[in-house]
C-alpha atoms as a PDB file:
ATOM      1  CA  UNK A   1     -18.330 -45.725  -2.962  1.00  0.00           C
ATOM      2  CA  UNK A   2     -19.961 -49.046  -2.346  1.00  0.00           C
ATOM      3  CA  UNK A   3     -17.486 -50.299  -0.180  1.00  0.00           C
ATOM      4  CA  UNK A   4     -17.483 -46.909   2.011  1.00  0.00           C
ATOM      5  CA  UNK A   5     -21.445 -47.343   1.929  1.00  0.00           C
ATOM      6  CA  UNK A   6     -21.404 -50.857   3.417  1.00  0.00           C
ATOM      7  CA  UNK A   7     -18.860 -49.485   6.205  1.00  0.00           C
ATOM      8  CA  UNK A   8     -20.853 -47.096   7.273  1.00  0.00           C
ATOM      9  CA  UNK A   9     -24.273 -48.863   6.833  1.00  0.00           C
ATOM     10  CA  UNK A  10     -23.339 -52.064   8.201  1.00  0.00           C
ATOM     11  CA  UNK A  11     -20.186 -50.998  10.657  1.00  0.00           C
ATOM     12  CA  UNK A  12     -20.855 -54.390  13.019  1.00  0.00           C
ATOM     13  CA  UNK A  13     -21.250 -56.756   9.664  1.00  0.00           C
ATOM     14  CA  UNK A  14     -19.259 -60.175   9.770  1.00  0.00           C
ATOM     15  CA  UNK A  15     -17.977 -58.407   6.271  1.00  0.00           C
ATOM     16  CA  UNK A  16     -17.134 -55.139   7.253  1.00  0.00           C
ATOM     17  CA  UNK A  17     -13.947 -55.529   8.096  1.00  0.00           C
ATOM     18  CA  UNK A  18     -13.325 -57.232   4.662  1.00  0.00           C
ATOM     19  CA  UNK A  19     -14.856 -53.912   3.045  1.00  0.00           C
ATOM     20  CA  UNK A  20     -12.197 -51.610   4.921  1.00  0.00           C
ATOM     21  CA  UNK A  21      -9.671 -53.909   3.395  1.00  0.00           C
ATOM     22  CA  UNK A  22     -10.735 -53.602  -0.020  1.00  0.00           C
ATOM     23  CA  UNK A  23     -11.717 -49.774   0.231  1.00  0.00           C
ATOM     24  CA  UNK A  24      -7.936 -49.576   1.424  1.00  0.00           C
ATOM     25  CA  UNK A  25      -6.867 -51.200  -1.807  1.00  0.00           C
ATOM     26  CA  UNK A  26      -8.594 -48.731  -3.835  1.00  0.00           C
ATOM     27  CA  UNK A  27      -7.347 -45.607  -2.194  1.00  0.00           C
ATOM     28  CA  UNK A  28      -3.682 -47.189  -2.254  1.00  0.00           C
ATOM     29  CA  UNK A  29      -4.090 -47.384  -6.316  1.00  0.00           C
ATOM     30  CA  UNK A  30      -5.371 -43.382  -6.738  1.00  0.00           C
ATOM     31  CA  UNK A  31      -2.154 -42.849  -4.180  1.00  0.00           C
ATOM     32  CA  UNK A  32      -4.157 -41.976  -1.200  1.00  0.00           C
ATOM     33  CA  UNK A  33      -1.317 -43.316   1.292  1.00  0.00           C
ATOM     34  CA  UNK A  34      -3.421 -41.793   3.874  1.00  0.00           C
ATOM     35  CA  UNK A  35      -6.792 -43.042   3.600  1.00  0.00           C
ATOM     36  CA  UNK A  36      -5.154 -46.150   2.427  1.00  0.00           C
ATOM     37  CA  UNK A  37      -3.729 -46.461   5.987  1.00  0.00           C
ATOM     38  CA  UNK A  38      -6.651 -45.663   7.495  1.00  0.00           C
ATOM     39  CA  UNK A  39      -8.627 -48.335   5.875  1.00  0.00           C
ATOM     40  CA  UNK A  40      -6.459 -51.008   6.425  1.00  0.00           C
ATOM     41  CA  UNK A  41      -5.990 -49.888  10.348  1.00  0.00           C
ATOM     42  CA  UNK A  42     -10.009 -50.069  10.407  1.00  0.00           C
ATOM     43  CA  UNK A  43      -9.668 -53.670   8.698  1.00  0.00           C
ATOM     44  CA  UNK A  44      -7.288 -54.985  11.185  1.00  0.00           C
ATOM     45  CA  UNK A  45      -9.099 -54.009  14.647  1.00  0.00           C
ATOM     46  CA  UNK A  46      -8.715 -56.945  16.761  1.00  0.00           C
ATOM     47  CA  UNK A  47      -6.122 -58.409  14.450  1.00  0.00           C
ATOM     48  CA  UNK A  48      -8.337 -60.816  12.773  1.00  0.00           C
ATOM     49  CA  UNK A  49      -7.163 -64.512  11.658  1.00  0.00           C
ATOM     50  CA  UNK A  50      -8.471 -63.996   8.316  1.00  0.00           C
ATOM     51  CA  UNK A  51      -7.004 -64.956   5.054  1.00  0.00           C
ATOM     52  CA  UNK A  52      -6.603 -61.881   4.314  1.00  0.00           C
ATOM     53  CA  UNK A  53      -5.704 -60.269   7.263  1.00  0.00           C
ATOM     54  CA  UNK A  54      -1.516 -60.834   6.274  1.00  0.00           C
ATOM     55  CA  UNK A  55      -1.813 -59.351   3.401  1.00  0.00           C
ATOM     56  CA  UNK A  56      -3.470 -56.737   4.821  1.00  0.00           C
ATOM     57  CA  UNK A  57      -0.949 -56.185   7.574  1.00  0.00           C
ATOM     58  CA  UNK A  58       1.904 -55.870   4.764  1.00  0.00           C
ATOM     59  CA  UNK A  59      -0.474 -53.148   2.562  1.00  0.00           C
ATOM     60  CA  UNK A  60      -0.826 -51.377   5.976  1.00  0.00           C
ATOM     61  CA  UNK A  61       3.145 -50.930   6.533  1.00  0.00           C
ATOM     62  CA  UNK A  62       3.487 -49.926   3.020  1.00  0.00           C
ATOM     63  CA  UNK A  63       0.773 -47.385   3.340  1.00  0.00           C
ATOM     64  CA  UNK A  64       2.445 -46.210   6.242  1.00  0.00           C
ATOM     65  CA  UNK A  65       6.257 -46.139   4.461  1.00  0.00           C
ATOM     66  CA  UNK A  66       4.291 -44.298   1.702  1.00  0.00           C
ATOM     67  CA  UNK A  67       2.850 -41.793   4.085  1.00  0.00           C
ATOM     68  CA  UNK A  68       6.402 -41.058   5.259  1.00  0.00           C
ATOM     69  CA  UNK A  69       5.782 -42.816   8.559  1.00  0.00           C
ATOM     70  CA  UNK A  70       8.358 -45.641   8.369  1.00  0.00           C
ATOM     71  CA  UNK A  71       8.268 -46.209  12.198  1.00  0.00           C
ATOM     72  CA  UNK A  72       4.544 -46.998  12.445  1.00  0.00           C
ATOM     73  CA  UNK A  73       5.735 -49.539   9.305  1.00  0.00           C
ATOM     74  CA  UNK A  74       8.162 -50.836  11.522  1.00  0.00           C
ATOM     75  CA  UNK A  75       5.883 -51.516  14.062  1.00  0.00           C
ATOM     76  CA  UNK A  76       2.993 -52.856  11.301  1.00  0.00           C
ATOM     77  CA  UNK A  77       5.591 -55.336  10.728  1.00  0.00           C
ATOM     78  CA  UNK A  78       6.480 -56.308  13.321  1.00  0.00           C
ATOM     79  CA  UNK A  79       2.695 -57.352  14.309  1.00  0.00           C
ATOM     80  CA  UNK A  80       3.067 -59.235  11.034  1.00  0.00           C
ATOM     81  CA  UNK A  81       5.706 -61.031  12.425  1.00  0.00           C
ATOM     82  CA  UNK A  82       4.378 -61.656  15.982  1.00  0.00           C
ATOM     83  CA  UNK A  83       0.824 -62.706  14.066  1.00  0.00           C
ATOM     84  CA  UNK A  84       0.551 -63.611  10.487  1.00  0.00           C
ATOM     85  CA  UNK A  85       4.309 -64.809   9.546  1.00  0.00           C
ATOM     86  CA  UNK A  86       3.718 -68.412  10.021  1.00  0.00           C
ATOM     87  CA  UNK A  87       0.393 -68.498   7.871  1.00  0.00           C
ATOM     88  CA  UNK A  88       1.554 -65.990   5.302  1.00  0.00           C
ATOM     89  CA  UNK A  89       2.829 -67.246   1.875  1.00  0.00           C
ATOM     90  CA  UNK A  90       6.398 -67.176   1.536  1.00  0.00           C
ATOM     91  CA  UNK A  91       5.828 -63.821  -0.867  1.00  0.00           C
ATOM     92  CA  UNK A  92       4.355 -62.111   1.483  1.00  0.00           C
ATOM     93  CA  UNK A  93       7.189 -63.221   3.988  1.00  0.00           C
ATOM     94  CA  UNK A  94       9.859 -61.856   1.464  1.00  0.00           C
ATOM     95  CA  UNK A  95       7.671 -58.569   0.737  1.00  0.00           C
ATOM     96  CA  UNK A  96       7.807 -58.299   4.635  1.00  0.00           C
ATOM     97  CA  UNK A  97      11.820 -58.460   4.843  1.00  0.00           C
ATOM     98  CA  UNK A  98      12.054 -55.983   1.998  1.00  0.00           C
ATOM     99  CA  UNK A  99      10.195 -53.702   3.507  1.00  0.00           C
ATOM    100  CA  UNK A 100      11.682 -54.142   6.824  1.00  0.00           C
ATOM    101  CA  UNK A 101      15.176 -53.460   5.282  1.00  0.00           C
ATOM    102  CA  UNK A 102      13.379 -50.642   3.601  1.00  0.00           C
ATOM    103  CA  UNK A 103      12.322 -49.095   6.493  1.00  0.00           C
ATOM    104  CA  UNK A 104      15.042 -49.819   8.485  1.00  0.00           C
ATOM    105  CA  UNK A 105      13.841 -51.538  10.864  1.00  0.00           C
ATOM    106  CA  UNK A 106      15.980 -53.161  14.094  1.00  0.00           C
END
């Protein structure tokens, strides 16, 4: 609730975009794919060049597999690719490729 709270209080905060992130953690662990998605969409508007914002990226194409919508995955990661692949770890890189094999993606 405290994370939804600062969203909505503070929508323009430096932090608020760090809040959507971690409210989209939370709903992805009580299997909310949805709001899950939606939370990590909000946390990536601009595409930010955050630490966070690859990981983010990947939890957003999962959400999205997990929501039964493995084209808009496709498409997450493929903005991973384009944005975040260089700077990511080289586990997030692998999750990436698993996913994208997952999802088929071309």
């Amino acid at each position: 609730r405290a994370f939804e709270a600062f969203t909505t209080a503070w929508p323009d905060a430096s932090q608020t975009a760090e809040a959507w992130f971690r409210l989209g953690q939370l709903r992805a662990m009580k299997g909310d794919a949805n709001g899950a998605v939606a939370a990590y969409a909000s946390s990536l508007k601009g595409w930010p060049k955050t630490s966070w914002a690859p990981e983010s990226t990947m939890r957003l194409a999962g959400a999205l597999g997990d929501a039964n919508r493995p084209k808009e995955a496709c498409a997450a990661l493929s903005q991973f690719d384009k944005l975040y692949a260089k700077a990511a770890t080289a586990e997030t890189r692998a999750s990436g490729k698993s996913m994208a094999t997952k999802y088929k993606c071309g």
